[in-house]
Protein backbone atom coordinates (compact mmCIF):
# COMPACT_ATOMS: atom_id res chain seq x y z
CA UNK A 1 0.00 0.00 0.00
CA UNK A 2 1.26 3.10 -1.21
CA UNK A 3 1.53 6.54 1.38
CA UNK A 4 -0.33 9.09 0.30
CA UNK A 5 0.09 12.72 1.76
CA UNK A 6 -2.02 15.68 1.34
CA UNK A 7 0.07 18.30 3.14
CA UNK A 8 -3.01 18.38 5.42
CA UNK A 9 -4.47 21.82 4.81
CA UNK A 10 -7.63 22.50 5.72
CA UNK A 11 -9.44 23.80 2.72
CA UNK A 12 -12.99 24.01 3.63
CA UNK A 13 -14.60 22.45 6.87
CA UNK A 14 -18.78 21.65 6.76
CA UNK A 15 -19.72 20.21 10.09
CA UNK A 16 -23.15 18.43 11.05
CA UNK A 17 -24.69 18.08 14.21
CA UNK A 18 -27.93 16.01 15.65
CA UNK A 19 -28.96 16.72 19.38
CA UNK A 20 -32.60 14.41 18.94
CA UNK A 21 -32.60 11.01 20.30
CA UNK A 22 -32.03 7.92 17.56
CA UNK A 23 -33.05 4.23 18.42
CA UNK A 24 -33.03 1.52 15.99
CA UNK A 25 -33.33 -2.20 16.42
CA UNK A 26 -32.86 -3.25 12.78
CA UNK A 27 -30.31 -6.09 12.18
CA UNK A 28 -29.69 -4.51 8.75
CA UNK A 29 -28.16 -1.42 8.08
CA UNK A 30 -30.29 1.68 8.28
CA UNK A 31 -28.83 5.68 7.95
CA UNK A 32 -28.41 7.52 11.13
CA UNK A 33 -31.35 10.10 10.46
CA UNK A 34 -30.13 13.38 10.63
CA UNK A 35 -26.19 12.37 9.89
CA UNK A 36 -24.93 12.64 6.59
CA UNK A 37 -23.16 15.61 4.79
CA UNK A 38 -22.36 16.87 1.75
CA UNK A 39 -19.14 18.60 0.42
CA UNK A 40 -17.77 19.88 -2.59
CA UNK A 41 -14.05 19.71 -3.00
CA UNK A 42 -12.68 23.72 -4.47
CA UNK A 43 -9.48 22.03 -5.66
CA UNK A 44 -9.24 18.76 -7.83
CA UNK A 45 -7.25 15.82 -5.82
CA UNK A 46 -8.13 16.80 -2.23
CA UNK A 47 -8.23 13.89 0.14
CA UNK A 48 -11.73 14.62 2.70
CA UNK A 49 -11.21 13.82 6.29
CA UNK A 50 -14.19 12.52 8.22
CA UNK A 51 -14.47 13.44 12.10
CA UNK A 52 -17.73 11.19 13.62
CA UNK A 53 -18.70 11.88 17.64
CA UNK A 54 -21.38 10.51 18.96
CA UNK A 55 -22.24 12.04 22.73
CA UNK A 56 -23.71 8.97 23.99
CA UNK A 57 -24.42 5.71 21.98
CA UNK A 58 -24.56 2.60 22.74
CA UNK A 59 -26.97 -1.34 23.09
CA UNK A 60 -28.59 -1.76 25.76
CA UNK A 61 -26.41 -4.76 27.55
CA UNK A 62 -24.93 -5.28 30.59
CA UNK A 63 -22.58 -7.95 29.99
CA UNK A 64 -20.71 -6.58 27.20
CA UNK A 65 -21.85 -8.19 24.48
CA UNK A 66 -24.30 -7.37 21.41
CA UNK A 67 -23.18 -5.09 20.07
CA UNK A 68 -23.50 -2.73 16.84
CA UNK A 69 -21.54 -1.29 13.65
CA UNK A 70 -21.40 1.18 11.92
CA UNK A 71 -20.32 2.30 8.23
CA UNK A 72 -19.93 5.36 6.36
CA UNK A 73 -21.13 5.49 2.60
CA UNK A 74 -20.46 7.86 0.17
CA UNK A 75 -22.30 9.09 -2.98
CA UNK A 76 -20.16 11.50 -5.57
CA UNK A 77 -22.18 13.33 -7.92
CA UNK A 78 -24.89 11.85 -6.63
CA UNK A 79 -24.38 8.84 -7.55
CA UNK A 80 -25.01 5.78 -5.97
CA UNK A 81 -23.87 5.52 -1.77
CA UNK A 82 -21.15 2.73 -1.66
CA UNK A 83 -18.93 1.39 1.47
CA UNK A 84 -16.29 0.35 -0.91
CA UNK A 85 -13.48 3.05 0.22
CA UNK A 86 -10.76 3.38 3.06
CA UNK A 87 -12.98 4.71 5.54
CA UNK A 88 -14.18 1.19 5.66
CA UNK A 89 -12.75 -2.26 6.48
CA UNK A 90 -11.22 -4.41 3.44
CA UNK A 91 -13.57 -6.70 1.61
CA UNK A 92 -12.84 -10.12 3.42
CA UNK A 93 -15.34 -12.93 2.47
CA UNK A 94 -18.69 -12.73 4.32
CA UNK A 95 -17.37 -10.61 6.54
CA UNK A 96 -19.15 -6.32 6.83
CA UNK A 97 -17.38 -3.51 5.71
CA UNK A 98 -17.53 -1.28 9.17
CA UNK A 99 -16.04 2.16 9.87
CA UNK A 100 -15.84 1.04 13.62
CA UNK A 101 -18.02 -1.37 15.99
CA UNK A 102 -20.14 0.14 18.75
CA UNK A 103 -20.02 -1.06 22.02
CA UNK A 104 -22.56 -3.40 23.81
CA UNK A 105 -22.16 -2.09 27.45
CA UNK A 106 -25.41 -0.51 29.28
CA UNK A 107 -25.98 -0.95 33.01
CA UNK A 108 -29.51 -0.77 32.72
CA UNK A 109 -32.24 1.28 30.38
CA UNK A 110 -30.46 4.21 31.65
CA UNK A 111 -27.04 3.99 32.20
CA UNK A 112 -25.83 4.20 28.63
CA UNK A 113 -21.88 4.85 27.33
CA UNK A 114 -20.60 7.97 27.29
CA UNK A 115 -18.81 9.18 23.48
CA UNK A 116 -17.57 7.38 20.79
CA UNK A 117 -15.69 8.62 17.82
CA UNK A 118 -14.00 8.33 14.81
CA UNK A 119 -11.53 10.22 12.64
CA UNK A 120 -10.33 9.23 9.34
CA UNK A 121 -9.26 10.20 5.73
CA UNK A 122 -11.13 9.32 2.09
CA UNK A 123 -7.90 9.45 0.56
CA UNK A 124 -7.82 10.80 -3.24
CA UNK A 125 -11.57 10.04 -3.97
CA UNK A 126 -12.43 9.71 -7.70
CA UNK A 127 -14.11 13.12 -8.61
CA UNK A 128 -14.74 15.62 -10.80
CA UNK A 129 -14.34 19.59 -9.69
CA UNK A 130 -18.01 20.87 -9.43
CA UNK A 131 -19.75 17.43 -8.01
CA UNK A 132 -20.54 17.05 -4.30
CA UNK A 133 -19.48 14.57 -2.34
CA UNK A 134 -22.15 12.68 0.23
CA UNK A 135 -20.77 11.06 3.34
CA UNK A 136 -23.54 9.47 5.60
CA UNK A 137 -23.42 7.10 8.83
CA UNK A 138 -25.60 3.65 8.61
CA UNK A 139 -25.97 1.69 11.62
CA UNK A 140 -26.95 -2.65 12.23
CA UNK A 141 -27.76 -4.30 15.34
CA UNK A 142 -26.25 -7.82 16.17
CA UNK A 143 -29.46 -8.77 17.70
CA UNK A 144 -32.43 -6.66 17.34
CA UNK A 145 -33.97 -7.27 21.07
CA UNK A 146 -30.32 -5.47 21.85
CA UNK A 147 -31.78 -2.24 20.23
CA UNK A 148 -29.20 1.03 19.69
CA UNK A 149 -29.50 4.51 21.13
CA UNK A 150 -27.98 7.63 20.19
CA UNK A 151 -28.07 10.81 22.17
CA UNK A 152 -30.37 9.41 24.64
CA UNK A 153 -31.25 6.20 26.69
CA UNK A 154 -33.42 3.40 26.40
CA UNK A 155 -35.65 4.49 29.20
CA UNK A 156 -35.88 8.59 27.86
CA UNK A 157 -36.50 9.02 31.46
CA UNK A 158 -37.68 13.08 31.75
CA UNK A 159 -35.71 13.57 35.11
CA UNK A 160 -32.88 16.55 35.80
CA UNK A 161 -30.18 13.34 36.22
CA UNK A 162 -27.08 13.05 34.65
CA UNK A 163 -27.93 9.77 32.95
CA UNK A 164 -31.39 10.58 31.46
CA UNK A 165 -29.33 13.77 29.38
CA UNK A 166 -29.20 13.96 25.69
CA UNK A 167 -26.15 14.82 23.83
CA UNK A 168 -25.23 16.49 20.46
CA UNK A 169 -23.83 13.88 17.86
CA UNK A 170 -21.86 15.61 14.87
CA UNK A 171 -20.20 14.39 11.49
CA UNK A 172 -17.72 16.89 9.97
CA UNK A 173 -16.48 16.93 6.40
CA UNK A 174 -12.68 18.56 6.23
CA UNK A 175 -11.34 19.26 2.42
CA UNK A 176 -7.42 18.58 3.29
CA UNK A 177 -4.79 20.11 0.70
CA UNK A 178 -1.14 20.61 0.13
């Protein structure tokens, strides 16, 4: 595999953010409602770097297991969305493409995890200047009785303490340049 360096200028930052709660139980992928964005490149050959934080996500599980993943598509010129790209694993048999796995660790329906994040580059994605550039965040249950949460609990418990909060989830598209 060849290094590949964009001198790691920030051209152009477009940042998303979701504060409402997300739950899905689906053992198939389904897009994060609310977290996908769109970018178009001002210079031909730029790498875009992805920054993902979620607040609070997480299954609700107590012993750690059943958990979730999650996988970033992307659509240029709007195009179709496809995971084949290095923000996602390498194509290995029956095995998913992920971006990163999410954890399976809830006390109970309202202790949830705290943040979980990512940060990576689409290095020299095949486009053309002018066309935008869609990045969006699908999520899949192991087990759909171990449903996911994002910026809120299971329980959505309407009380002032610290584990019934909500959070702010964001995905932020960075053009990087030499």
């Amino acid at each position: 595999m060849a290094l590949h360096s964009s001198g790691g200028n920030v051209i152009q930052t477009v940042p998303v953010f979701k504060g409402d709660r997300f739950t899905s139980s689906s053992e198939s992928y389904v897009d994060i409602t609310g977290m996908s964005v769109t970018i178009t490149p001002k210079f031909a050959n730029s790498d875009i770097q992805i920054a993902i934080a979620f607040g609070m996500a997480g299954v609700n599980q107590s012993n750690l297991d059943h958990g979730n993943g999650y996988r970033i598509l992307r659509s240029i010129n709007s195009g179709g969305f496809s995971d084949d790209h290095n923000l996602n694993g390498s194509s290995d048999g029956n095995r998913n493409r992920i971006t990163f796995r999410g954890h399976g660790w809830a006390y109970n329906n309202d202790h949830m995890p705290g943040g979980v994040g990512f940060v990576g580059v689409d290095v020299n994605p095949s486009y053309t200047l002018g066309h935008s550039i869609v990045y969006k965040i699908q999520q899949r249950c192991q087990q759909s009785s171990k449903p996911f949460y994002l910026n809120g609990t299971n329980a959505n418990t309407n009380d002032s303490y610290i584990y019934a909060s909500r959070s702010c989830s964001s995905i932020i598209a960075m053009e990087l340049g030499g």
